[in-house]
C-alpha atoms as a PDB file:
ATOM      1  CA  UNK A   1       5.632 -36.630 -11.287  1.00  0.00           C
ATOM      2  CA  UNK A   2       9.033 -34.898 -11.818  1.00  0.00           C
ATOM      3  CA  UNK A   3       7.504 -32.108 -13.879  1.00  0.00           C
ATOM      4  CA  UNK A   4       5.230 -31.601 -10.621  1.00  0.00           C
ATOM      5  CA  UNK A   5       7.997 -31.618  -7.712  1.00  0.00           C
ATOM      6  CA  UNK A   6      10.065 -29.406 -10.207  1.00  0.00           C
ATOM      7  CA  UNK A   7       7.165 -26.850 -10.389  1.00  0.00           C
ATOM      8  CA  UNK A   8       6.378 -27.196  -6.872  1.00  0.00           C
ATOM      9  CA  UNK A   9      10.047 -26.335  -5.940  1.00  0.00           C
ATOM     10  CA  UNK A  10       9.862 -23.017  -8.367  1.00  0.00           C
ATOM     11  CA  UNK A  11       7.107 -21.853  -6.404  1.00  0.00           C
ATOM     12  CA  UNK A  12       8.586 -22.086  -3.150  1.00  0.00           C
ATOM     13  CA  UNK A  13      11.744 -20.633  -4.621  1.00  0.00           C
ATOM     14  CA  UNK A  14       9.489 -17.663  -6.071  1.00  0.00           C
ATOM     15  CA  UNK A  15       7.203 -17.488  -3.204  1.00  0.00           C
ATOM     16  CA  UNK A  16      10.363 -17.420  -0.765  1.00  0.00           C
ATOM     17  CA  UNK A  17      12.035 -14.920  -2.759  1.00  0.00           C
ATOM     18  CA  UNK A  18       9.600 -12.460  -3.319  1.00  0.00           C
ATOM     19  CA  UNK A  19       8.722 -12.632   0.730  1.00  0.00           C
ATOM     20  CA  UNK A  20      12.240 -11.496   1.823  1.00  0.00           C
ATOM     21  CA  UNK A  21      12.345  -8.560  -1.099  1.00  0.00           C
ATOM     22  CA  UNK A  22       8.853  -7.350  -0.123  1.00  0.00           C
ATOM     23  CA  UNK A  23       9.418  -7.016   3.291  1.00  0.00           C
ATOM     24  CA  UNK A  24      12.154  -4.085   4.459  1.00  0.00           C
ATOM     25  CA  UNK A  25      13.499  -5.138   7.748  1.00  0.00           C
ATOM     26  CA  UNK A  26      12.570  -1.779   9.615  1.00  0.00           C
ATOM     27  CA  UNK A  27       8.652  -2.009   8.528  1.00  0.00           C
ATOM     28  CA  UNK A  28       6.666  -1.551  11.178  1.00  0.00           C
ATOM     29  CA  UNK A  29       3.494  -3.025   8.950  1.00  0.00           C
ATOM     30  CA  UNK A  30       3.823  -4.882   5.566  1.00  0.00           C
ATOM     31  CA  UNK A  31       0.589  -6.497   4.376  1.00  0.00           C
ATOM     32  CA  UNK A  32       0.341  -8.416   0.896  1.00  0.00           C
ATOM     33  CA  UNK A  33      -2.376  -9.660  -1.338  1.00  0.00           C
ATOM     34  CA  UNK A  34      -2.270 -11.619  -3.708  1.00  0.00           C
ATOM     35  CA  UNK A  35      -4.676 -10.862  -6.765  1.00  0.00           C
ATOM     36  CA  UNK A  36      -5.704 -13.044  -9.746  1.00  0.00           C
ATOM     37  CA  UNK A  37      -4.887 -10.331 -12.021  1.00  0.00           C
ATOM     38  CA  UNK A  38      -1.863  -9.157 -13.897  1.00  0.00           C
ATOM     39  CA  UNK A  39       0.416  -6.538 -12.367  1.00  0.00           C
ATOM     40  CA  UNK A  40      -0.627  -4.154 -14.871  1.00  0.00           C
ATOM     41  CA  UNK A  41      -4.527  -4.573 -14.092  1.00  0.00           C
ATOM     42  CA  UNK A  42      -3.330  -3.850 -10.397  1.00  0.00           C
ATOM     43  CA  UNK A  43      -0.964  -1.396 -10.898  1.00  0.00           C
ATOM     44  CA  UNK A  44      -3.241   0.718 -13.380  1.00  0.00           C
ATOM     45  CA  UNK A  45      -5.775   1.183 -10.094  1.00  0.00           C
ATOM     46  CA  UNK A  46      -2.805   1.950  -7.818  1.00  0.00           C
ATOM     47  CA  UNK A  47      -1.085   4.247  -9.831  1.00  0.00           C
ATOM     48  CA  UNK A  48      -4.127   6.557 -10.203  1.00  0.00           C
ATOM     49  CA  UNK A  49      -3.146   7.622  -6.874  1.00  0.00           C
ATOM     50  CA  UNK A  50      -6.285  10.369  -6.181  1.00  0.00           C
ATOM     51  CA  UNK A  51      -9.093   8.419  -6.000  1.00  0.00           C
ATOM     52  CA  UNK A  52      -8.351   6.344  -2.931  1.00  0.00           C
ATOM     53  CA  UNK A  53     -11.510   7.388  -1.467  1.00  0.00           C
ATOM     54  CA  UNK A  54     -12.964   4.501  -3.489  1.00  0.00           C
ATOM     55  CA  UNK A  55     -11.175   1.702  -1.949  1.00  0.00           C
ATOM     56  CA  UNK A  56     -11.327   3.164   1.793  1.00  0.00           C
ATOM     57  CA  UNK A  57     -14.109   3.831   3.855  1.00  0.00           C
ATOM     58  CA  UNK A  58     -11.626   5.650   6.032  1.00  0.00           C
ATOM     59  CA  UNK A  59     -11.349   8.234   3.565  1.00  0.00           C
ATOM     60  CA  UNK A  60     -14.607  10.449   2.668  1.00  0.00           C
ATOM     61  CA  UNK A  61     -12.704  12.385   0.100  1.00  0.00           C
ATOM     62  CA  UNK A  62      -9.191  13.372  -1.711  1.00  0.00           C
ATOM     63  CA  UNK A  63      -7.697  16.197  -2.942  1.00  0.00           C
ATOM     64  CA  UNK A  64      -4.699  16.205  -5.189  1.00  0.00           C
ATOM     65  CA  UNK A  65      -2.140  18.934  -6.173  1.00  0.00           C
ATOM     66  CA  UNK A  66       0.765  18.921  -8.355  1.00  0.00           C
ATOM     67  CA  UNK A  67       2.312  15.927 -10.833  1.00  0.00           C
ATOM     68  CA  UNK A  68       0.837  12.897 -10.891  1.00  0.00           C
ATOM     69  CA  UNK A  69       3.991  11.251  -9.379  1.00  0.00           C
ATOM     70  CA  UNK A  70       7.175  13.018  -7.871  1.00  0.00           C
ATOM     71  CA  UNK A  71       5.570  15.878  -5.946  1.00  0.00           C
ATOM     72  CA  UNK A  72       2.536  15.533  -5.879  1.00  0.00           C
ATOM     73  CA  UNK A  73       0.507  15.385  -2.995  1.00  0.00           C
ATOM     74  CA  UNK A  74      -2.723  14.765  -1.876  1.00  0.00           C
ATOM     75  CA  UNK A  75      -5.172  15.800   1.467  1.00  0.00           C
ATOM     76  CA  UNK A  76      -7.382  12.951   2.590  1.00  0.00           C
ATOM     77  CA  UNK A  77     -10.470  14.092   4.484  1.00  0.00           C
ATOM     78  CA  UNK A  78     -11.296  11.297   7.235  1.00  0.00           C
ATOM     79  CA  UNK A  79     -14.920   9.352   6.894  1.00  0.00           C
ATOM     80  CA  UNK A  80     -16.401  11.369   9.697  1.00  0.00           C
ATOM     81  CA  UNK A  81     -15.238  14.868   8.213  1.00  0.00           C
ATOM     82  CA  UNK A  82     -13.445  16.111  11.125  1.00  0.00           C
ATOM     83  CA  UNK A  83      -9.873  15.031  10.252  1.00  0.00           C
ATOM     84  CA  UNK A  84      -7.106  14.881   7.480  1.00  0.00           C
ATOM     85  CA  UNK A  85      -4.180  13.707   6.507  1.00  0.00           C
ATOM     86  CA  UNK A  86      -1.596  15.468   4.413  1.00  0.00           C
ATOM     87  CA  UNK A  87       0.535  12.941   1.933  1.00  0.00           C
ATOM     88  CA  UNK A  88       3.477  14.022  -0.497  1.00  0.00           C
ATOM     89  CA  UNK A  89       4.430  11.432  -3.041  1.00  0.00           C
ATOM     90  CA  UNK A  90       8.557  10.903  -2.727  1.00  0.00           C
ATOM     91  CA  UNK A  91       8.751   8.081  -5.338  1.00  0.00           C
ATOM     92  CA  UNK A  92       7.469   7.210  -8.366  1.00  0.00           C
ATOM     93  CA  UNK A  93       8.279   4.274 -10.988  1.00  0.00           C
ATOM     94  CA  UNK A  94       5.650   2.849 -13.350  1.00  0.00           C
ATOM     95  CA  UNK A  95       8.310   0.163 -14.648  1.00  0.00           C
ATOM     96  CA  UNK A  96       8.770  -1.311 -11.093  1.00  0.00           C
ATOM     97  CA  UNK A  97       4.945  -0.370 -10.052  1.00  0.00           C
ATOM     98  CA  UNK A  98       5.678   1.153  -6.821  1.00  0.00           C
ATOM     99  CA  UNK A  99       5.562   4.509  -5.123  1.00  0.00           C
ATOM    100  CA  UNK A 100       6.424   5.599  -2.086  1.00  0.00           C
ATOM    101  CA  UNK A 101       4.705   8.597   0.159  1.00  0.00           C
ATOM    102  CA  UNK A 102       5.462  10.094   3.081  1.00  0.00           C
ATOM    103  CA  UNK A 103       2.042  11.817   5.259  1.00  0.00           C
ATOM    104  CA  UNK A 104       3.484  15.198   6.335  1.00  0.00           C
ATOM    105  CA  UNK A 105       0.271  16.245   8.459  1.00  0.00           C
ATOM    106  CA  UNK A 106      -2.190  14.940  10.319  1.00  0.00           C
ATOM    107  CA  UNK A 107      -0.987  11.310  11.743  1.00  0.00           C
ATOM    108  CA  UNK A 108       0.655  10.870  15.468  1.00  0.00           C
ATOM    109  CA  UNK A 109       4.048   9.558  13.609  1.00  0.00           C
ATOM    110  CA  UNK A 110       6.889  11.495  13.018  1.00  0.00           C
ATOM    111  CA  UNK A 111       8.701  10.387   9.729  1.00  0.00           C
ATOM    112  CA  UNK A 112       5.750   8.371   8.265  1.00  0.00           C
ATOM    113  CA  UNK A 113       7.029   6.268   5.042  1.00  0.00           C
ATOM    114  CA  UNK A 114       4.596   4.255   3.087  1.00  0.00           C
ATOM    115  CA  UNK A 115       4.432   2.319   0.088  1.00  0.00           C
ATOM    116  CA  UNK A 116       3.062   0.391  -2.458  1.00  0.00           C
ATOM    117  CA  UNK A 117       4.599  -2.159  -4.468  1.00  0.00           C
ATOM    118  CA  UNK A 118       3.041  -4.110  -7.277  1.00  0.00           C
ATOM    119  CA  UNK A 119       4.498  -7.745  -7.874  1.00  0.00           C
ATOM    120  CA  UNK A 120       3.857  -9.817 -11.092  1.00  0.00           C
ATOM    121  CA  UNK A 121       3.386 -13.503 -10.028  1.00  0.00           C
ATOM    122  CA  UNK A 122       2.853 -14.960 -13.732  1.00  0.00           C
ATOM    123  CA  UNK A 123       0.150 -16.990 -14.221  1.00  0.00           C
ATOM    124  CA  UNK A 124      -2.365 -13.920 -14.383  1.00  0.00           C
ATOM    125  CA  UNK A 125      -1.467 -13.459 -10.823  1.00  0.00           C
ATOM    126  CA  UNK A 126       0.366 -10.483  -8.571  1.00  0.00           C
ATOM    127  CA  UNK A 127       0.616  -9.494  -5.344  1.00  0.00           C
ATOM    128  CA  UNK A 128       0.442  -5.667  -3.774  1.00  0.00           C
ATOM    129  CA  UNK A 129       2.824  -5.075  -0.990  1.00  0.00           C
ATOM    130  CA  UNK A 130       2.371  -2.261   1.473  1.00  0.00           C
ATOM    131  CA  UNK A 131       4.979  -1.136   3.561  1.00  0.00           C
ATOM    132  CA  UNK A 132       4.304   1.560   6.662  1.00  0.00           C
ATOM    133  CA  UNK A 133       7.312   2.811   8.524  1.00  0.00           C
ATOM    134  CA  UNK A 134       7.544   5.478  10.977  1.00  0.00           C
ATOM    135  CA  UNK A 135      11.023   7.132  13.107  1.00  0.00           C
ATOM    136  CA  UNK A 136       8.575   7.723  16.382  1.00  0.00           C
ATOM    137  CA  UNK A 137       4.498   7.534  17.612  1.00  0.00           C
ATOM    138  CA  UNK A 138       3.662  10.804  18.733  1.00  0.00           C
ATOM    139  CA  UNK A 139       1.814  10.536  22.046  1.00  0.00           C
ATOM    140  CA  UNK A 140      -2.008  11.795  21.867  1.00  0.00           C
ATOM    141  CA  UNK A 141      -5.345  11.393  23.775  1.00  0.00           C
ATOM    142  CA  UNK A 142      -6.717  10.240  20.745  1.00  0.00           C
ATOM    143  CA  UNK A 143      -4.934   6.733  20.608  1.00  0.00           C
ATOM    144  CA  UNK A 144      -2.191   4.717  21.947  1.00  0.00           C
ATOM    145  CA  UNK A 145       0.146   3.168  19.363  1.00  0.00           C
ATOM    146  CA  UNK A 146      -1.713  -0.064  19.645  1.00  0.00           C
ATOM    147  CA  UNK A 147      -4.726   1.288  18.321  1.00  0.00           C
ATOM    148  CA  UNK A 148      -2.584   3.479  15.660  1.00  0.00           C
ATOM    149  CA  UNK A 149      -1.503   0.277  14.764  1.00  0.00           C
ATOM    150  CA  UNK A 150      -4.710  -1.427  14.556  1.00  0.00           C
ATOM    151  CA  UNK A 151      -5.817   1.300  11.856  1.00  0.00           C
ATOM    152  CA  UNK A 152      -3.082   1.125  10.060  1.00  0.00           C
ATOM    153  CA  UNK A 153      -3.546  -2.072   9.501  1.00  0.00           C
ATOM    154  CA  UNK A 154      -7.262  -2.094   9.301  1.00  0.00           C
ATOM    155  CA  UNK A 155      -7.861   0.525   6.729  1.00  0.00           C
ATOM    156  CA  UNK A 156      -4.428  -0.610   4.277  1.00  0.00           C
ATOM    157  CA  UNK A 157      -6.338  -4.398   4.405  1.00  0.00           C
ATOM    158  CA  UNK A 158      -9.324  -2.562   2.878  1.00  0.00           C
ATOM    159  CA  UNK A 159      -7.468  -0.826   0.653  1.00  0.00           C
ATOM    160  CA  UNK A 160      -5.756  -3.987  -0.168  1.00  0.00           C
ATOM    161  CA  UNK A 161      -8.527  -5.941  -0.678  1.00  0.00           C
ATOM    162  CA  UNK A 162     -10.791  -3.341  -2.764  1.00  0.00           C
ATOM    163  CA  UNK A 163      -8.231  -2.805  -4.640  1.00  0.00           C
ATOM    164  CA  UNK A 164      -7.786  -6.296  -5.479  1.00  0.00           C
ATOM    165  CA  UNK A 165     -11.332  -6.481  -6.312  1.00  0.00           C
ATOM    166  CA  UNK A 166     -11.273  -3.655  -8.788  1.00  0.00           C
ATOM    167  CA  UNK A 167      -8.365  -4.949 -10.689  1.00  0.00           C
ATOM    168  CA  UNK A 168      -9.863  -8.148 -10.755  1.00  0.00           C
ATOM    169  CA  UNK A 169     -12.820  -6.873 -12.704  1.00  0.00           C
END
């Protein structure tokens, strides 16, 4: 019974602590998921960084340039062919699994920081964190910020979740 109040504490201590370290206080969307997998499983899908496509159905297609990592950058084509975004890769670290890119072109943000941030739970478990933060919406007929918004956090809970699914396997 003590063994299992002790544990129980741990996790909320764990839990707790990982929740204010995921989060930056100036995110304007963090989502997590937590995965039955190792960090590595998840991280080894994440870090492959160009085929993102797979996990989005936002995304009809990516092109990459440069380093895997640091510099590199990739053009996603949108599912209905007519738009893009443009995405330069600012971090990098395999030994904390977690980058960090910024999307240069094609989003009505200005200053656009995302990123990705693999967490190992134990237990065969982890969590992804995804962070978006942006300086200022860009007004557009497209969309109002609440729908920009709504996409962001639509599509990175797909990504999220396939993701999850793959590493899983």
């Amino acid at each position: 019974m003590k063994l299992t109040k002790f544990l129980c504490l741990v996790v909320i201590m764990v839990f707790g602590s990982i929740h204010l370290n995921a989060q930056k206080s100036n995110a304007n969307v963090t989502l997590t998921k937590v995965v039955d997998t190792s960090a590595d499983n998840v991280w080894g899908k994440l870090r492959q960084m160009d085929d993102i496509d797979k996990y989005s159905s936002a995304i009809s297609k990516v092109k990459w340039t440069g380093e895997k990592g640091i510099g590199g950058q990739r053009v996603c084509t949108s599912a209905d062919g007519q738009g893009y975004f443009k995405e330069s890769i600012v971090a990098f670290d395999d030994q904390n699994r977690t980058y960090t890119y910024a999307l240069v072109e094609g989003v009505p943000a200005k200053g656009m920081i995302n990123n990705f941030k693999v967490i190992d739970l134990g237990y065969q478990k982890s969590m992804i964190v995804w962070t978006s933060n942006y300086e200022q919406f860009m007004k557009n007929p497209q969309m109002t910020e609440e729908q920009f918004l709504g996409f962001l956090n639509q599509s990175a809970g797909e990504m999220l979740a396939n993701v999850a699914i793959a590493a899983a396997k």
